[in-house]
C-alpha atoms as a PDB file:
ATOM      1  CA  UNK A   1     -20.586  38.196  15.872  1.00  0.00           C
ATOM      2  CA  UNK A   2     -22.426  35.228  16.702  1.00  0.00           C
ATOM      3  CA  UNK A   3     -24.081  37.132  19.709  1.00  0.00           C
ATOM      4  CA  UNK A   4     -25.663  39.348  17.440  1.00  0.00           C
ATOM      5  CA  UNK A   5     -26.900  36.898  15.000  1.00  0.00           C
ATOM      6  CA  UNK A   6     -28.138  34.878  17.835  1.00  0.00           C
ATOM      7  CA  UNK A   7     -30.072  37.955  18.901  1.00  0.00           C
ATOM      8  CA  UNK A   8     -31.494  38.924  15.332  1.00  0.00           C
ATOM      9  CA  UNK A   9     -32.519  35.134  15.439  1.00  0.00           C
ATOM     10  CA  UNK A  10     -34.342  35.909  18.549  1.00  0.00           C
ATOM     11  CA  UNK A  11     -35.858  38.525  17.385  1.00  0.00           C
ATOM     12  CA  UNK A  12     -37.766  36.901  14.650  1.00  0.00           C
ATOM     13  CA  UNK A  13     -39.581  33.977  16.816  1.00  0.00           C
ATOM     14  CA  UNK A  14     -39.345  30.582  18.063  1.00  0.00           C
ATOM     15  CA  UNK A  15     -38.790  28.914  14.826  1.00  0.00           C
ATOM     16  CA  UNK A  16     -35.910  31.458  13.757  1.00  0.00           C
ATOM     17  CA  UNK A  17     -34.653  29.988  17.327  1.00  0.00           C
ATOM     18  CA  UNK A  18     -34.866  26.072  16.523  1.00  0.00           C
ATOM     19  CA  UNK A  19     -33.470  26.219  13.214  1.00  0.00           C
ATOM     20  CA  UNK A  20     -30.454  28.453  14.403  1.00  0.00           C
ATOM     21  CA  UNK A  21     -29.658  26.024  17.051  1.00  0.00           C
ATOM     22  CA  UNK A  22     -30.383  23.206  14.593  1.00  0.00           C
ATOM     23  CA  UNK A  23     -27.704  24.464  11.749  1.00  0.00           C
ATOM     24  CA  UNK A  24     -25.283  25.279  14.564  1.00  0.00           C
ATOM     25  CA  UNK A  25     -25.638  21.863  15.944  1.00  0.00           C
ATOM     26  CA  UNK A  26     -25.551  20.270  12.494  1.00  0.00           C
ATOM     27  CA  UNK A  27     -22.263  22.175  11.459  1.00  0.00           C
ATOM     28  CA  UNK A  28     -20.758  20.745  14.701  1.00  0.00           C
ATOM     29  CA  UNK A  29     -21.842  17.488  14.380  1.00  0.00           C
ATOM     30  CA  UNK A  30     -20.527  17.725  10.494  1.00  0.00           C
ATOM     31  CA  UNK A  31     -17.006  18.548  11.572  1.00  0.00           C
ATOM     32  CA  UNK A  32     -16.946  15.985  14.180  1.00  0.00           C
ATOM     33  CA  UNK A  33     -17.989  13.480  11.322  1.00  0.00           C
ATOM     34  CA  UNK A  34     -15.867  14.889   8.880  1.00  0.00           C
ATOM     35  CA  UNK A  35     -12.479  14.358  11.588  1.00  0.00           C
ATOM     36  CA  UNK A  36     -14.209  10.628  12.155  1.00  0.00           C
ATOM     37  CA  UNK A  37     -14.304  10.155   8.487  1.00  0.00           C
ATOM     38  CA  UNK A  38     -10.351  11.226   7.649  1.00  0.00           C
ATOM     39  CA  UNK A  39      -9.058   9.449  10.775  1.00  0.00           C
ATOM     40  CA  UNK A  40     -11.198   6.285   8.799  1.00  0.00           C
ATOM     41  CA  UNK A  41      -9.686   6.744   5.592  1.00  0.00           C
ATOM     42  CA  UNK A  42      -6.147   7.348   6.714  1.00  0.00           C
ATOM     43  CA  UNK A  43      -6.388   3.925   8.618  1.00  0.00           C
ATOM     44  CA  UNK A  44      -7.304   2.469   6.045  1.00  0.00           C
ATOM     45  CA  UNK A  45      -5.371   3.516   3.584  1.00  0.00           C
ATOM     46  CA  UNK A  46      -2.183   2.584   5.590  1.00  0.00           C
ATOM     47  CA  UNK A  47      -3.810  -1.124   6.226  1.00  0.00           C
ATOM     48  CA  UNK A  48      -4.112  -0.655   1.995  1.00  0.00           C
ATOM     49  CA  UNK A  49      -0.833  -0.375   1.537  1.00  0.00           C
ATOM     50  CA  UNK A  50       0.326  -3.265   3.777  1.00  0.00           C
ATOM     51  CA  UNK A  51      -2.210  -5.440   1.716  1.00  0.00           C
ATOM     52  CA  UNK A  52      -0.801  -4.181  -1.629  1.00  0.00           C
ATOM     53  CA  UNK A  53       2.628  -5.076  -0.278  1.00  0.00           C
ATOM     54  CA  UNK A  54       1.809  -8.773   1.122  1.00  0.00           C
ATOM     55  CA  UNK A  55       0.025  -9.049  -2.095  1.00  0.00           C
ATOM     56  CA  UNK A  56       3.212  -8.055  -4.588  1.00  0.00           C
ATOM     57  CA  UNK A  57       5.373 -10.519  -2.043  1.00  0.00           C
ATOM     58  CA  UNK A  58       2.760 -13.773  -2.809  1.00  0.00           C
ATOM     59  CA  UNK A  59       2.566 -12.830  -6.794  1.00  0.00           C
ATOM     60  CA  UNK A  60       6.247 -12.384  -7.090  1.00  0.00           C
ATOM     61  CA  UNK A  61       6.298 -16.139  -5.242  1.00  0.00           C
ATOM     62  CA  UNK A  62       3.786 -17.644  -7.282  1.00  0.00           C
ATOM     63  CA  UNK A  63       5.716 -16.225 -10.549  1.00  0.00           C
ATOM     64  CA  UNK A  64       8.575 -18.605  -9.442  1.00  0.00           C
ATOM     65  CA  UNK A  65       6.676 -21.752  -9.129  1.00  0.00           C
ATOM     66  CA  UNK A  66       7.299 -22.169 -12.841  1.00  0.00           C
ATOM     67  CA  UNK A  67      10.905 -21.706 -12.600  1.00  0.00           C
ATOM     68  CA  UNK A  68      10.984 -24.138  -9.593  1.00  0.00           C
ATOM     69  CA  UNK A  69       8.973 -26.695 -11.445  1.00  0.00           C
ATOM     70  CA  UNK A  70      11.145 -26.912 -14.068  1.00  0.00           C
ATOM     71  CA  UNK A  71      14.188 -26.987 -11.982  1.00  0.00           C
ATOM     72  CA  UNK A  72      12.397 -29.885 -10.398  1.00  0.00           C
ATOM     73  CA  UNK A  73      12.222 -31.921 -13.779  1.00  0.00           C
ATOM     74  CA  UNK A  74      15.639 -31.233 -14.401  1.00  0.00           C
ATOM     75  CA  UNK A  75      17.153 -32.424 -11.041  1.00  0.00           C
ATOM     76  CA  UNK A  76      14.213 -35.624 -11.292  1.00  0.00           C
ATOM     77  CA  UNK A  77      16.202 -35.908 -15.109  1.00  0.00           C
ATOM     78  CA  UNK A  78      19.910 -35.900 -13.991  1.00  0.00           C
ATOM     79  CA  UNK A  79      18.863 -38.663 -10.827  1.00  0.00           C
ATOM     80  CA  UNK A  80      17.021 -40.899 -13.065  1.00  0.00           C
ATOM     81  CA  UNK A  81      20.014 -40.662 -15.492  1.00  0.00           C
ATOM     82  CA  UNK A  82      22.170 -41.431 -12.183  1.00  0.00           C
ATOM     83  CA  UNK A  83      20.235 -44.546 -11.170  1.00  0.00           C
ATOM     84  CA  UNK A  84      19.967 -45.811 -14.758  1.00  0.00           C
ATOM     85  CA  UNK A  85      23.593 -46.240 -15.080  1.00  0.00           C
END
């Protein structure tokens, strides 16, 4: 199939010639990008999702500093109350 295409091609001159090589050429090159290009975005999705997780660990910890901080008062509370008697 392509032999025949490539001899119609060659049939109509030298510029029929260059821009046949040049779509072939810029198909292959397209794929080659395209595989570059999903290989990119799969990486980087996975590193995405380790971010997303390391970033729902550090928010869950930073929704307990609250919680600890009043925990704190109350145990600075009950040793004041200790040393005050």
């Amino acid at each position: 199939m392509e032999n025949e295409i490539l001899k119609t091609i060659a049939s109509q001159g030298a510029f029929a010639v260059l821009f046949a090589y040049m779509l072939f050429h810029v198909l292959k090159t397209s794929a080659e990008r395209e595989e570059r290009l999903m290989s990119f975005t799969q990486e980087m999705t996975e590193k995405l999702a380790a971010v997303s997780e390391r970033l729902a660990i550090i928010s869950d910890k930073t929704n307990q500093i609250p919680v600890l901080a009043e925990r704190l008062t109350e145990v600075e509370k009950s040793v004041e109350r200790l040393v005050n008697r």
